[in-house]
C-alpha atoms as a PDB file:
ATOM      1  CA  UNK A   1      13.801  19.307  -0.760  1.00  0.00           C
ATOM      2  CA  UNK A   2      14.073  15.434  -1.579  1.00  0.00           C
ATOM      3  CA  UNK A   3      13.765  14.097  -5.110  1.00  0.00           C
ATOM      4  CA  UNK A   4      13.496  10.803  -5.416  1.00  0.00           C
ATOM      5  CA  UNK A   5      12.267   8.017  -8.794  1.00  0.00           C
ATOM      6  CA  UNK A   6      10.465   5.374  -7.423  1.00  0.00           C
ATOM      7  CA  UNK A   7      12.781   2.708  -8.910  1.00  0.00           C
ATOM      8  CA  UNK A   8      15.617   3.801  -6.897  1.00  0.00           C
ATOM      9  CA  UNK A   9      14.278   3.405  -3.435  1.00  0.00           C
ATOM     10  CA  UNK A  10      14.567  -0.980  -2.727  1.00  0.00           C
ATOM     11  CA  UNK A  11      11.539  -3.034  -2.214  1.00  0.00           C
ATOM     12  CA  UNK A  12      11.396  -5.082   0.763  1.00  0.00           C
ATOM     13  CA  UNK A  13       8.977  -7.922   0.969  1.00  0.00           C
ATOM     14  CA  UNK A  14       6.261  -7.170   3.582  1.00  0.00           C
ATOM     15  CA  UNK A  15       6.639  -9.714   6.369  1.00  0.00           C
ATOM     16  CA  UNK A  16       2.944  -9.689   7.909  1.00  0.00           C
ATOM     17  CA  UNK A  17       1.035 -12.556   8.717  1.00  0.00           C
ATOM     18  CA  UNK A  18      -1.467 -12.956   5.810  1.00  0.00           C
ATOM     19  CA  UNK A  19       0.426 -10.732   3.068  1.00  0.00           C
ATOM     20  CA  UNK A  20       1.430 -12.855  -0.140  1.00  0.00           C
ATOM     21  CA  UNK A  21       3.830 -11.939  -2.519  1.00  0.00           C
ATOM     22  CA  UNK A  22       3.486  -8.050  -1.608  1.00  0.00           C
ATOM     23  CA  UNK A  23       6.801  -6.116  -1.618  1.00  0.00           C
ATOM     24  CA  UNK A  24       7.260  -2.170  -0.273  1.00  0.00           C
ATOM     25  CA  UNK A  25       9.455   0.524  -1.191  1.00  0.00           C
ATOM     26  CA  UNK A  26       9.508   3.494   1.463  1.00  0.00           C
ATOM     27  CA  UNK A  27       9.560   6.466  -0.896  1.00  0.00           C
ATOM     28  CA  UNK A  28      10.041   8.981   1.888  1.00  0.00           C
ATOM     29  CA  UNK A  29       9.886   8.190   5.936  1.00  0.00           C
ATOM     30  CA  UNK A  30      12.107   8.263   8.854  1.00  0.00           C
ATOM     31  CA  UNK A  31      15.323   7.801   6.771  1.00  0.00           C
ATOM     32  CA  UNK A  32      14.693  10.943   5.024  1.00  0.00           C
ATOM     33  CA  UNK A  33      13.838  13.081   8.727  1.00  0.00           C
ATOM     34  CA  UNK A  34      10.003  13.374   6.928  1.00  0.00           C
ATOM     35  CA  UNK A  35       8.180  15.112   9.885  1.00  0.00           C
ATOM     36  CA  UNK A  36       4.441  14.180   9.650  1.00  0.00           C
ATOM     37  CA  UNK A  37       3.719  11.513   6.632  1.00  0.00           C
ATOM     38  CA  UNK A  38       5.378   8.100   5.434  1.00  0.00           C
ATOM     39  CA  UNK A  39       5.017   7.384   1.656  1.00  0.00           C
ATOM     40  CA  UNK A  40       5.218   3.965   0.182  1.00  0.00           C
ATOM     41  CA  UNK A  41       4.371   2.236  -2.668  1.00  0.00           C
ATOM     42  CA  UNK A  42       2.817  -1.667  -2.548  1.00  0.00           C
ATOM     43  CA  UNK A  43       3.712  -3.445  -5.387  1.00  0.00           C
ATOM     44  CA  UNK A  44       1.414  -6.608  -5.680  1.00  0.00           C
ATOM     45  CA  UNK A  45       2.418  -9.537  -7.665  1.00  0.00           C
ATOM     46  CA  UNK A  46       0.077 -11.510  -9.724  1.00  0.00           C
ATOM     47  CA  UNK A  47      -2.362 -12.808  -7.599  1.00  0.00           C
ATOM     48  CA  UNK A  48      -0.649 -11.117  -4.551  1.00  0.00           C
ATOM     49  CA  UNK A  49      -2.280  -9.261  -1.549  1.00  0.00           C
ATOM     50  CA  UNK A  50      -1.642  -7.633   2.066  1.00  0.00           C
ATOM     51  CA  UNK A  51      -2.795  -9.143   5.053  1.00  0.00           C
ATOM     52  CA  UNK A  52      -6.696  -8.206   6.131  1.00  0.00           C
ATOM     53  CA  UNK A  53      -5.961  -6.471   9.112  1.00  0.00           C
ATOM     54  CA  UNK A  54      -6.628  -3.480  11.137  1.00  0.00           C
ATOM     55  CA  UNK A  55      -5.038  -0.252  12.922  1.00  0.00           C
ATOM     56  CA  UNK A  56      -5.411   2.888  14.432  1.00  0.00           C
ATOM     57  CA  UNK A  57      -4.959   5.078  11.828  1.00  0.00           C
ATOM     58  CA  UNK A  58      -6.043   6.641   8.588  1.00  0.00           C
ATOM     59  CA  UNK A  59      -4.362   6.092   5.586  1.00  0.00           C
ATOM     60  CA  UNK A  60      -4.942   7.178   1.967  1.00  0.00           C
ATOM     61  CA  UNK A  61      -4.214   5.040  -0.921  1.00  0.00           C
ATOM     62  CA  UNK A  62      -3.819   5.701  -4.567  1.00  0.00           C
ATOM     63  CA  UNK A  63      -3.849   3.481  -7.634  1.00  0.00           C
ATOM     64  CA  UNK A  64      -0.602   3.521  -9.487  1.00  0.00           C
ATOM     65  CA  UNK A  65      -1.461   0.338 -12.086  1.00  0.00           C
ATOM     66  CA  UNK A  66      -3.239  -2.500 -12.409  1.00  0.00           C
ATOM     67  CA  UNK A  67      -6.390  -3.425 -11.197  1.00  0.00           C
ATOM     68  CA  UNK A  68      -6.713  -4.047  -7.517  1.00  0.00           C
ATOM     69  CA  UNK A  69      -9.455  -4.819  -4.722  1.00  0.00           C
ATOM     70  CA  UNK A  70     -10.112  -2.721  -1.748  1.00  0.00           C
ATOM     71  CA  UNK A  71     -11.269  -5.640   0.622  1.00  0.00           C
ATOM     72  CA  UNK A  72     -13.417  -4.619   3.513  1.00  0.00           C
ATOM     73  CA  UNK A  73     -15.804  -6.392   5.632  1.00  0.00           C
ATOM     74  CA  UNK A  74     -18.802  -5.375   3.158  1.00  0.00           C
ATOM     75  CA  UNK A  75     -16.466  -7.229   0.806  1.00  0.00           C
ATOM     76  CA  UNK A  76     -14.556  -5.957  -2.269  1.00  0.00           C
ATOM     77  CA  UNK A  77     -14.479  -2.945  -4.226  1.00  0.00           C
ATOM     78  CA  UNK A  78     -12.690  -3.179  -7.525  1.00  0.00           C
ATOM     79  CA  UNK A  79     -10.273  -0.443  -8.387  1.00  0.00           C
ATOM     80  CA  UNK A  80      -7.893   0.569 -11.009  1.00  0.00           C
ATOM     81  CA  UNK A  81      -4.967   3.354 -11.411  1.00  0.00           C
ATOM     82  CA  UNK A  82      -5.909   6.865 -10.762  1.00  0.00           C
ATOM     83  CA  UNK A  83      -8.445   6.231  -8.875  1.00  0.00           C
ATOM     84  CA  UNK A  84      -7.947   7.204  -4.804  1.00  0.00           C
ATOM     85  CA  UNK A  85      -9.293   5.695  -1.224  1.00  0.00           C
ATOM     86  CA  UNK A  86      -9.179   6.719   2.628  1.00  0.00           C
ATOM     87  CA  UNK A  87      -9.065   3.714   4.994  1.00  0.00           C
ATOM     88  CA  UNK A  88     -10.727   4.887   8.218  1.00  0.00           C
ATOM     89  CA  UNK A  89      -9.157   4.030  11.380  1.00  0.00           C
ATOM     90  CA  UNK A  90      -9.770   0.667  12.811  1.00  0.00           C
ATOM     91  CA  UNK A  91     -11.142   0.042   9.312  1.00  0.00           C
ATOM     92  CA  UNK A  92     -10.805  -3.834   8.418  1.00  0.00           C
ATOM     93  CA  UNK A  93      -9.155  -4.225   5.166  1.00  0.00           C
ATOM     94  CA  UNK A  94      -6.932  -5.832   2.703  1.00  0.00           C
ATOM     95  CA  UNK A  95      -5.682  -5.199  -0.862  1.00  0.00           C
ATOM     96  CA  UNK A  96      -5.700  -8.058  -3.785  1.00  0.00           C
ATOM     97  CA  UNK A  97      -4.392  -8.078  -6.993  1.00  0.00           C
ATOM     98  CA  UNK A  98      -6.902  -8.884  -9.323  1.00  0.00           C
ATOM     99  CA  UNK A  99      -4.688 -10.270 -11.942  1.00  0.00           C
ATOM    100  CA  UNK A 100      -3.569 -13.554 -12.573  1.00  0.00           C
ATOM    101  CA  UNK A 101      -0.673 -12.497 -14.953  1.00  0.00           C
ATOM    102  CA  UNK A 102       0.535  -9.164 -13.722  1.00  0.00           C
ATOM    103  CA  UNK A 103       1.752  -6.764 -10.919  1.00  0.00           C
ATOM    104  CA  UNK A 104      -0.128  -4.026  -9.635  1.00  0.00           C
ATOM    105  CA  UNK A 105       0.813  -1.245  -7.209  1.00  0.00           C
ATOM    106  CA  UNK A 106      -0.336   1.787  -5.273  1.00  0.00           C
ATOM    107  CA  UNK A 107       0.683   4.312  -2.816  1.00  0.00           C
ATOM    108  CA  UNK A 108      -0.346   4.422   0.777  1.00  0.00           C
ATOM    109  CA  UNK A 109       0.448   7.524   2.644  1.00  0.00           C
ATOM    110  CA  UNK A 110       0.398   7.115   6.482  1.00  0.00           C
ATOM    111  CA  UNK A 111       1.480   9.049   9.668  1.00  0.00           C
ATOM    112  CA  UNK A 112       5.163   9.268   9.901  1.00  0.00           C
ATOM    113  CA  UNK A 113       4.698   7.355  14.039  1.00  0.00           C
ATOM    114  CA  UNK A 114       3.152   4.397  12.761  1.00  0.00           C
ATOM    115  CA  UNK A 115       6.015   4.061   9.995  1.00  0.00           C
ATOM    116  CA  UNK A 116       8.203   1.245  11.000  1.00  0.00           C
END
């Protein structure tokens, strides 16, 4: 078994085309021999989002603070901490901070072969 705090575990920014002022910390993934499932949290700077992009595979998301957008091509869909998603494959989609003044974050759980 693996304990970790999320605070301990360094934030990278995310590099993707389209992604502004988004940072990641890999909670548990290859590094840690995880078998099935990568978890990592997003941590969005004011006014910050991912790219609005696309892939092969599911992943869920949860809430962890602020208030953030789930951005698909029917358009946005306002959410705030506690509250959960599943992004479909091939599903078109992008999260925004809604905030103008602070961070938001969430986790994103994906399959451990899409981790990179």
């Amino acid at each position: 078994m693996i304990i970790k705090t999320i605070s301990e575990v360094a934030a990278s920014p995310v590099q993707m085309e389209g992604a502004k002022n988004v940072s990641v910390r890999v909670v548990f993934g290859p590094a840690d021999k995880a078998p099935t499932f990568a978890m990592r949290v997003f941590e969005l700077d004011a006014g910050g989002h991912t790219p609005f992009h696309t892939h092969a595979f599911e992943h869920e998301v949860m809430i962890l603070s602020g208030e953030i957008a789930a951005v698909t091509e029917k358009g946005p869909f306002p959410l705030k901490a506690g509250q959960c998603i599943l992004v479909q494959p091939d599903e078109k989609h992008q999260f925004q901070n809604l905030s103008a003044s602070s961070k938001a974050s969430f986790m994103c759980l994906v399959p451990i072969a899409y981790q990179k």
